[in-house]
Protein backbone atom coordinates (compact mmCIF):
# COMPACT_ATOMS: atom_id res chain seq x y z
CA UNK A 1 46.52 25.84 9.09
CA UNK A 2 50.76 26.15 8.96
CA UNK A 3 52.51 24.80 11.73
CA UNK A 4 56.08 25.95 13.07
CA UNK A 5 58.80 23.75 11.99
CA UNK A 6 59.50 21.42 14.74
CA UNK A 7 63.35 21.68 16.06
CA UNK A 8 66.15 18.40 16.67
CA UNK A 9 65.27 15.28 14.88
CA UNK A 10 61.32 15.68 13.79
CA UNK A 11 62.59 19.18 12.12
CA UNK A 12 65.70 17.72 10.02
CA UNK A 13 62.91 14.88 8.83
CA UNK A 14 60.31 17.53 7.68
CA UNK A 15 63.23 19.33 5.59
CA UNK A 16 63.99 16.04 4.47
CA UNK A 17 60.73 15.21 3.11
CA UNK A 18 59.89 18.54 1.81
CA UNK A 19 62.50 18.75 -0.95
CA UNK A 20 60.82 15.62 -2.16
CA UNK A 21 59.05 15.83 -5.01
CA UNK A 22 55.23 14.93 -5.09
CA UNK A 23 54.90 11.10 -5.27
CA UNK A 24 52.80 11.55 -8.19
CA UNK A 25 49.86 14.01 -9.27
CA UNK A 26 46.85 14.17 -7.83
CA UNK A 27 43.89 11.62 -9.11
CA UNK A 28 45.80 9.84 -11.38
CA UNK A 29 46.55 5.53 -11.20
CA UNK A 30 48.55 4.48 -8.23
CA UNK A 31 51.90 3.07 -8.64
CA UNK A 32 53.71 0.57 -6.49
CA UNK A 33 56.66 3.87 -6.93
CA UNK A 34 53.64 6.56 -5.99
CA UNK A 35 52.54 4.79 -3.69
CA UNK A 36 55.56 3.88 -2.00
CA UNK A 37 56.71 7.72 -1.80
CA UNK A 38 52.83 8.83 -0.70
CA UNK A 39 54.40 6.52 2.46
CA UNK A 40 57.30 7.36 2.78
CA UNK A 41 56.20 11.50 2.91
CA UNK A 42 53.84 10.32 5.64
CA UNK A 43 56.14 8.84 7.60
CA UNK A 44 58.63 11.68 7.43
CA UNK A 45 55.84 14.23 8.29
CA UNK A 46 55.30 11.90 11.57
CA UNK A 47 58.69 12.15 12.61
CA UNK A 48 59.73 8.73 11.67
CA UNK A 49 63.71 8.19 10.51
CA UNK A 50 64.14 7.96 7.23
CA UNK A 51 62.82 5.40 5.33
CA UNK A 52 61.84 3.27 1.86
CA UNK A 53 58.14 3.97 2.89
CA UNK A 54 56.98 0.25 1.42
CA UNK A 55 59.71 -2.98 1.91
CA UNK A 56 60.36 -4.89 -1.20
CA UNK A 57 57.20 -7.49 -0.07
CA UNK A 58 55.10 -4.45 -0.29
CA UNK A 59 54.59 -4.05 3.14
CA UNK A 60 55.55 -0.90 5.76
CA UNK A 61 54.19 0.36 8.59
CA UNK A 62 54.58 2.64 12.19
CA UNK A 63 53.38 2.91 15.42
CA UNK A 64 52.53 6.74 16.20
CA UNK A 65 50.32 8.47 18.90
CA UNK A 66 49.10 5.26 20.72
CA UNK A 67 47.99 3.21 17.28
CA UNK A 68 49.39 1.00 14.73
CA UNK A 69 49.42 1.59 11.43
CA UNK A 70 50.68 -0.53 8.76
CA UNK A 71 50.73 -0.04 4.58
CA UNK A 72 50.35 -3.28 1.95
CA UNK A 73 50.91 -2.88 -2.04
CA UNK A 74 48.57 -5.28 -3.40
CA UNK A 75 50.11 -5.70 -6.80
CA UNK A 76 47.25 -7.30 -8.27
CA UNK A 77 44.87 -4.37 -8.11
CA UNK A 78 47.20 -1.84 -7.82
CA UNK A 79 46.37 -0.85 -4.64
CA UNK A 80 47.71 0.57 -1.36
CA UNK A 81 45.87 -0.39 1.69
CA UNK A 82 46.31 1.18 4.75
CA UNK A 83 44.72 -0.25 8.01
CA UNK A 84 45.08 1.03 11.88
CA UNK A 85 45.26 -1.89 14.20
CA UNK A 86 42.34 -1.79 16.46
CA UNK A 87 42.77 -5.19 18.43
CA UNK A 88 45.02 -8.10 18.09
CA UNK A 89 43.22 -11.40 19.31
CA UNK A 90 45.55 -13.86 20.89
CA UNK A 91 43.01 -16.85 19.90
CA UNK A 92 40.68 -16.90 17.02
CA UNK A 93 37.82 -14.37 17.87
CA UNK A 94 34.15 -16.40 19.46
CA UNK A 95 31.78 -16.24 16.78
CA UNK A 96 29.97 -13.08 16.55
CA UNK A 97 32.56 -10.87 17.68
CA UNK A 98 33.42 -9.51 14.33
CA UNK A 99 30.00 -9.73 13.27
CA UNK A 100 29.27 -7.58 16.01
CA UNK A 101 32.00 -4.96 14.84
CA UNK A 102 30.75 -5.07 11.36
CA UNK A 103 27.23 -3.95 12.88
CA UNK A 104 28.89 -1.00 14.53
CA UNK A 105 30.26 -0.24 11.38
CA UNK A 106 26.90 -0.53 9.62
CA UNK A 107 25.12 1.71 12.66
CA UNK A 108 27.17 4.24 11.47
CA UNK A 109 30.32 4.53 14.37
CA UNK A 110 32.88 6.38 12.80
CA UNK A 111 35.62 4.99 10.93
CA UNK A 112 38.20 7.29 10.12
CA UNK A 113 37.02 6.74 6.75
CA UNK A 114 37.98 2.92 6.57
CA UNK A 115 35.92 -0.30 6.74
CA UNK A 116 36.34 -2.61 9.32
CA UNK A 117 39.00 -5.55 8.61
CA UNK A 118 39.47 -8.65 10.70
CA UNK A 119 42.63 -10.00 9.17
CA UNK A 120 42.59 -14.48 10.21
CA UNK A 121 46.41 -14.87 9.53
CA UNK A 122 47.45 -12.66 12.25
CA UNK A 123 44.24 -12.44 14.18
CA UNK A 124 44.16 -8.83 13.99
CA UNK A 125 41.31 -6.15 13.37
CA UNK A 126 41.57 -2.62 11.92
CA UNK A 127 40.25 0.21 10.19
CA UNK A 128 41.45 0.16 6.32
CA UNK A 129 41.26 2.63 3.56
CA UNK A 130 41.99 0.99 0.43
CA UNK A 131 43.53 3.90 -2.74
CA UNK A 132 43.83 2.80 -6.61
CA UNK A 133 44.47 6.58 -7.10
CA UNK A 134 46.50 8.80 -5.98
CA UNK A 135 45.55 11.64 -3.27
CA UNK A 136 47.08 14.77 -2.63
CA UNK A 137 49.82 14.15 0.15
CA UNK A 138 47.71 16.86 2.39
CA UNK A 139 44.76 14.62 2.00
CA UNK A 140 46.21 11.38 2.36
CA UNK A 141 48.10 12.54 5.55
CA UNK A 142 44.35 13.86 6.85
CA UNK A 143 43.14 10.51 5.86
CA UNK A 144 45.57 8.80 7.58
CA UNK A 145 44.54 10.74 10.54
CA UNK A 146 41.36 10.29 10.51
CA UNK A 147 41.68 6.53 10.86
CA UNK A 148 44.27 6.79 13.72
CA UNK A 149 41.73 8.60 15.29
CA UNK A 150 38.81 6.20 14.93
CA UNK A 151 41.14 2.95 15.71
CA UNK A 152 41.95 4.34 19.17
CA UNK A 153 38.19 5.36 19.12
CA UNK A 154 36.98 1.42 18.57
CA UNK A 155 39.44 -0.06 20.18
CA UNK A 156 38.92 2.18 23.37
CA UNK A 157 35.74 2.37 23.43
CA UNK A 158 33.78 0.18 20.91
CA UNK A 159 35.76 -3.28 21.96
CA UNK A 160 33.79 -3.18 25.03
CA UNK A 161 30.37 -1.98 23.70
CA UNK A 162 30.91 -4.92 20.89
CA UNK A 163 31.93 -7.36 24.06
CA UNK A 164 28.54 -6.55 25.91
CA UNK A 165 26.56 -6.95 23.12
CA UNK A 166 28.05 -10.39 21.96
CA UNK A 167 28.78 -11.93 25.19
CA UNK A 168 26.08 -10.16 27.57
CA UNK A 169 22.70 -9.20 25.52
CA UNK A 170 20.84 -10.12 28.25
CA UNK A 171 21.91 -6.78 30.27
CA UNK A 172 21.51 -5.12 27.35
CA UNK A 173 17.93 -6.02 27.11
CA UNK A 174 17.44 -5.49 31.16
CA UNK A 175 18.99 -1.89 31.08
């Protein structure tokens, strides 16, 4: 489905990105320089200034339509991993907590796609899709998306649901 060009700001960005050439073709190895411009045409087609896509440490991000989102070049594997912050801890989650997300996970709640990430260094947990080959920008934009979607999803909804489970089963069992 085509959309009108947006006008101002979000319009001058889209132009900007579409004279870009594709980061690389479709299905073949990632690149730290694919990968990097896969971001970087994402970020231009969500109205973002302009920008390097992935920082010299590998790492980028945006926050878009209520959720975080942030990219990491693992140069190891080769791989771009993108993950949509669903909740940020301020302590060090009680046990079971992200056992209890991984169940949802495993029930089948949707994920956008991703796999459920608790992250210890900066307490955080998200929805990540992990890519050692390239996708078409269309689909990686979708993708991208898709896991927005969900991480509003869990952390609007599913937070609390995991939060009764762990710290209330007893009404659970009553109900």
């Amino acid at each position: 489905m085509a959309t009108a060009p947006r006008s101002g700001l979000a319009g001058m960005l889209r132009s900007w990105v579409s004279f870009l050439a594709p980061a690389a073709p479709a299905d073949t190895p990632l690149t730290r320089e694919s990968a990097r411009r896969l971001v970087q045409g994402f970020l231009g087609e969500e109205g973002t200034p302009p920008s390097g896509g992935i920082n010299e440490q590998g790492f980028g991000g945006l926050d878009a339509g209520g959720t975080s989102l942030y990219f990491e070049w693992h140069e190891d594997t080769q791989a771009l991993e993108c993950s949509a912050l669903v909740y940020r801890f301020r302590e060090p989650p009680k046990p079971g907590v992200i056992d209890g997300f991984r169940a949802e996970e495993r029930e089948g709640t949707d994920t956008g796609g991703g796999t459920v990430d608790y992250e210890p260094e900066n307490r955080g947990l998200f929805l990540s899709r992990t890519y050692t080959r390239m996708p078409t920008e269309r689909a990686f934009a979708k993708d991208l998306r898709q896991l927005m979607k969900a991480s509003r999803h869990w952390g609007d909804v599913v937070l609390d649901r995991v939060a009764s489970r762990v710290f209330h089963p007893e009404e659970l069992r009553q109900g």
